[in-house]
Protein backbone atom coordinates (compact mmCIF):
# COMPACT_ATOMS: atom_id res chain seq x y z
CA UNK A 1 319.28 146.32 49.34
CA UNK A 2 316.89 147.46 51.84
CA UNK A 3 316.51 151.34 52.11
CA UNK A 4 316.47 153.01 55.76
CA UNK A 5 314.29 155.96 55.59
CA UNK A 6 313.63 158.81 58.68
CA UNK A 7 312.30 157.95 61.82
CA UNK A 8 309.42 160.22 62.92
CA UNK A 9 309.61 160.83 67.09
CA UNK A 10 306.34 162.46 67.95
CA UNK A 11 306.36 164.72 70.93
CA UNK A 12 303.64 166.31 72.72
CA UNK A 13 305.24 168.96 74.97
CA UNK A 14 302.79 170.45 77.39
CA UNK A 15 304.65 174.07 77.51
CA UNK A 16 304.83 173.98 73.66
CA UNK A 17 300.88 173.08 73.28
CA UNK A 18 299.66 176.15 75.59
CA UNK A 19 301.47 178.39 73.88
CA UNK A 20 299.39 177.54 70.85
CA UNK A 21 296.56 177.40 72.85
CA UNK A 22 297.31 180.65 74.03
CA UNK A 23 297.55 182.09 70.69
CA UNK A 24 294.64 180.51 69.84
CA UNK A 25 292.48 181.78 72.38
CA UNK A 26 293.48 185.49 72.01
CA UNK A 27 292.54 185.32 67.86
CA UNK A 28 289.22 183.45 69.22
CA UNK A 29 288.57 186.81 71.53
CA UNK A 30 289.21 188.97 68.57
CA UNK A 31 287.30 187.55 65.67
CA UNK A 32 284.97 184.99 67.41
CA UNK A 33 282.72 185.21 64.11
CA UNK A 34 285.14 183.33 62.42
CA UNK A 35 287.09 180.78 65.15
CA UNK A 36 284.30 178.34 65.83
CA UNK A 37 284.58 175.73 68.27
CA UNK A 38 287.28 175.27 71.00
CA UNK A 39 290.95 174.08 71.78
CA UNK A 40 291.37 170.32 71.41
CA UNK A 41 292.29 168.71 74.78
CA UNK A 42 295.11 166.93 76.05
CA UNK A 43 293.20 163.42 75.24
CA UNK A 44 292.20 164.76 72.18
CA UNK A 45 295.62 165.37 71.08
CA UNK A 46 296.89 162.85 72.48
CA UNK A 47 294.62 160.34 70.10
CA UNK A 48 295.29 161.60 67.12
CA UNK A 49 299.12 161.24 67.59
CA UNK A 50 298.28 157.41 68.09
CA UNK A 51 296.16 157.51 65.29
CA UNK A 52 298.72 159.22 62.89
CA UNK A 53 301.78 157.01 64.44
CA UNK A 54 299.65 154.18 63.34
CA UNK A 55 298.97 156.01 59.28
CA UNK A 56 302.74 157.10 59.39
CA UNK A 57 304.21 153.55 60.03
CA UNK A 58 301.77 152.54 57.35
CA UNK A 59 302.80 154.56 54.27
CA UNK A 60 305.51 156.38 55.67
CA UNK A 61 308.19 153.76 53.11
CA UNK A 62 306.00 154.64 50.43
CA UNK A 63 306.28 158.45 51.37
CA UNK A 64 309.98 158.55 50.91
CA UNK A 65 310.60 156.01 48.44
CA UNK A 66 308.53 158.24 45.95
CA UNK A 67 309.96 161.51 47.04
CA UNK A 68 313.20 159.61 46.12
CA UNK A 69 311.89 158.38 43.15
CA UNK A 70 310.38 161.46 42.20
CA UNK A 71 312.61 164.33 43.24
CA UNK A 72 316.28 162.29 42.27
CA UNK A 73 317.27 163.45 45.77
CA UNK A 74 319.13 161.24 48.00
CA UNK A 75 317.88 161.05 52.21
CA UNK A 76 320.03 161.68 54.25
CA UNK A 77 318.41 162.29 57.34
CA UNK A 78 317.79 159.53 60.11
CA UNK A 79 314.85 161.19 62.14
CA UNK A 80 312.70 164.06 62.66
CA UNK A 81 311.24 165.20 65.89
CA UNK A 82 307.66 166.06 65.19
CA UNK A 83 305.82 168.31 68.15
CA UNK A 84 302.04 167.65 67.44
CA UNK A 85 299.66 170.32 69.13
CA UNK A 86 296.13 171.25 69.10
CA UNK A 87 294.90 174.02 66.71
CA UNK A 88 296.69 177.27 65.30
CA UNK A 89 294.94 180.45 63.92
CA UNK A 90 297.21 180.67 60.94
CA UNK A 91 298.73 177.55 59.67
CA UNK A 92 298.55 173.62 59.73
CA UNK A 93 302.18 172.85 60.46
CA UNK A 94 305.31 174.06 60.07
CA UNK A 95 309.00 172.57 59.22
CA UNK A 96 310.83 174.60 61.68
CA UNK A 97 310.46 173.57 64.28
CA UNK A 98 308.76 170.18 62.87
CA UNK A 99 305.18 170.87 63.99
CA UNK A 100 301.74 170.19 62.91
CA UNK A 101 298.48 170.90 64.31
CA UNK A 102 295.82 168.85 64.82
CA UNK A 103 292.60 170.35 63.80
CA UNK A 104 291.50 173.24 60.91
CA UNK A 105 291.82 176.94 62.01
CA UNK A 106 288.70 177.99 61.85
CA UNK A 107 286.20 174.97 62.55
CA UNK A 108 288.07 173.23 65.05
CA UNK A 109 287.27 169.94 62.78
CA UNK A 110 289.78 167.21 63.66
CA UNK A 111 291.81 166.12 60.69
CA UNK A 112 291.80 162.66 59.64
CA UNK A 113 294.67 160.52 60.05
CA UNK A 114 294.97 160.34 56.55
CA UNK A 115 295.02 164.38 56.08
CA UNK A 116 297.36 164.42 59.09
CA UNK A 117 300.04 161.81 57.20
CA UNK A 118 300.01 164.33 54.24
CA UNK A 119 299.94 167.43 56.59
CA UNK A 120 303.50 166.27 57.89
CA UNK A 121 304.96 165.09 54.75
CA UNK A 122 304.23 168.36 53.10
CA UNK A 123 306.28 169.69 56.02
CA UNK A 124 308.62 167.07 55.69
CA UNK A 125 309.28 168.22 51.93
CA UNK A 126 310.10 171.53 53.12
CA UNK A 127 312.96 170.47 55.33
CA UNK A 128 314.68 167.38 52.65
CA UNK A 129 314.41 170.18 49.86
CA UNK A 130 315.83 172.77 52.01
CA UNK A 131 318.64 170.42 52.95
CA UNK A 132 319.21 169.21 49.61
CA UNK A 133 320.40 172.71 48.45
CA UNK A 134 318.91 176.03 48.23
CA UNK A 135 319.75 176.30 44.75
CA UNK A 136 316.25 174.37 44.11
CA UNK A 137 314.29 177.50 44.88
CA UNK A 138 316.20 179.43 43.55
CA UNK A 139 315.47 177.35 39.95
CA UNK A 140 311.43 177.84 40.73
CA UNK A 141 311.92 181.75 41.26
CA UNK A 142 313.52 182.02 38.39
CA UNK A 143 310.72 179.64 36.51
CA UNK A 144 307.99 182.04 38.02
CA UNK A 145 309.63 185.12 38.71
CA UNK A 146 306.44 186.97 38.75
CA UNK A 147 305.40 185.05 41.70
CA UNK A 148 306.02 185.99 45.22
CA UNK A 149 308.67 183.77 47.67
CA UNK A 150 305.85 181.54 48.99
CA UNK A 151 304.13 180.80 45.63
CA UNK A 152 307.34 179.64 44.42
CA UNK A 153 308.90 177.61 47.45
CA UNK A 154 305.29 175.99 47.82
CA UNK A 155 304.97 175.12 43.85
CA UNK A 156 307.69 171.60 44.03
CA UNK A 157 306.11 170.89 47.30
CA UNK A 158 302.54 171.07 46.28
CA UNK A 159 303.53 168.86 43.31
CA UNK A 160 304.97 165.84 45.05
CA UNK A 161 302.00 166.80 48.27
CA UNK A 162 299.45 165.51 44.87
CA UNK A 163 301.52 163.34 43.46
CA UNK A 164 301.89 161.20 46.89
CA UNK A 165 298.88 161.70 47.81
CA UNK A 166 297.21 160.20 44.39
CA UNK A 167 298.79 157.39 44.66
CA UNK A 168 298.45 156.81 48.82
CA UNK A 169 294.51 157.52 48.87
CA UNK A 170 292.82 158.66 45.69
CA UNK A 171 291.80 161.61 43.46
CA UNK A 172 288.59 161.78 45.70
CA UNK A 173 290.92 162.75 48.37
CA UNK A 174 293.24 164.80 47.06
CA UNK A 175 291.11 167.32 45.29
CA UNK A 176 289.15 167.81 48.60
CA UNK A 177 291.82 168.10 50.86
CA UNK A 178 293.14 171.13 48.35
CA UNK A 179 290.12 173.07 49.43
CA UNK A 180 291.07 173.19 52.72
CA UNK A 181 293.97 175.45 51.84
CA UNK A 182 292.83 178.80 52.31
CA UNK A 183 295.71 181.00 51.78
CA UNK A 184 296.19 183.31 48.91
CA UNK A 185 299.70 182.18 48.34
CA UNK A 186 299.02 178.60 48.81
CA UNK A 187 295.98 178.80 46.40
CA UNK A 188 298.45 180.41 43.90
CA UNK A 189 300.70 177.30 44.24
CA UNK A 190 298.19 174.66 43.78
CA UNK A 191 296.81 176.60 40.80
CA UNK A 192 300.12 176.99 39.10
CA UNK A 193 300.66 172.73 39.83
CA UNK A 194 297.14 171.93 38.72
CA UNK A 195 297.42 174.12 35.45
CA UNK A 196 301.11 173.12 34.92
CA UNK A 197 300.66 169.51 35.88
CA UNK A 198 302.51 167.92 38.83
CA UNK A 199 304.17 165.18 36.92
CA UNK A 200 305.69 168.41 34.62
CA UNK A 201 307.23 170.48 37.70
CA UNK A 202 309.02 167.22 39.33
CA UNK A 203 310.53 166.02 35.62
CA UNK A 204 311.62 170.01 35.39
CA UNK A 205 313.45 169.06 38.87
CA UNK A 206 315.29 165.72 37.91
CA UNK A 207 316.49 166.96 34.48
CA UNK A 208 317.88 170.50 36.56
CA UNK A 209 319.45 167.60 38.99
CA UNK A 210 320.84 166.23 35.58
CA UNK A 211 322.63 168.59 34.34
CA UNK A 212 323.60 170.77 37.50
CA UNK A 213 326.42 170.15 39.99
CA UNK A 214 324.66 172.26 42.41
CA UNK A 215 322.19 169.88 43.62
């Protein structure tokens, strides 16, 4: 039986993008050390939503079927709406609204396709957990109760982020792109997957899903 899997609608929404832009440029005034470089422009942006359109069609079935396979959860969604902008001071993307950024904080780099493909699954994972049932994170704070909320809603999304990722481009790949995460929290998260093992924190999920109504 052939699975149907979310459809991905990129958007590029001109009052959305200045905003970030915006943002961007009053952090840049404040701490120019740091901000290097400059906003991406419109036909920047606008080619590396083509190029990730093309990555996404590409290993977007793969994407799902091994969160599926992985995580026990069922998708239920039929598409996501995916605003794509230039550059944020703070973060990569976000799930909500479905948004992620084309190029690092701080040295304007463009991402590759590849790291943008990952950069919206991760988000991706945020919103199918989320919708699955809140009970999930609930399960990790209680597994790592001395960590903080975003250490522990970050650690099953981290492990499926590697996971995926392995498998789509290579161990090469993966263990670079986890330098480029810079926050304390998220730092915590990969070190807690990395130490625990990945494989470990997503068979802790499908045996919970096993013997739990809630999820």
């Amino acid at each position: 039986m052939e699975l149907n899997f979310p459809q991905i609608n990129f958007i590029y929404s001109k009052i959305f993008d200045e905003s970030f832009r915006k943002i961007f440029d009053e952090y840049k005034t404040n701490h120019a050390d740091y901000y290097k470089g400059f906003y991406p422009s419109f036909i920047k942006i606008r080619q590396s939503i083509e190029e990730l359109e093309k990555e996404w069609q590409r290993v977007s079935e793969k994407i799902f079927t091994s969160y599926k396979n992985l995580t026990g959860f069922e998708i239920n969604q039929e598409k996501f709406d995916c605003y794509v902008v230039g550059r944020n001071p703070i973060f990569r993307g976000i799930s909500e609204p479905l948004t992620i950024v084309i190029s690092e904080n701080s040295t304007g780099r463009a991402y590759s396709r590849e790291e943008l493909a990952i950069i919206l699954a991760h988000e991706i994972f945020h919103k199918l957990i989320s919708s699955t049932n809140d009970s999930l994170w609930k399960f990790f704070q209680q597994e790592f109760e001395k960590e903080n909320e975003i250490v522990c809603r970050h650690i099953p999304v981290l492990a499926l982020e590697k996971e995926i990722a392995l498998n789509l481009y290579g161990e090469k790949f993966i263990n670079k792109f986890i330098t480029t995460y810079i926050s304390k929290g998220y730092r915590r998260a990969w070190e807690i997957v990395n130490q625990t093992g990945p494989e470990i924190i997503l068979r802790r999920i499908r045996t919970e899903i096993s013997k739990s109504e809630l999820f």
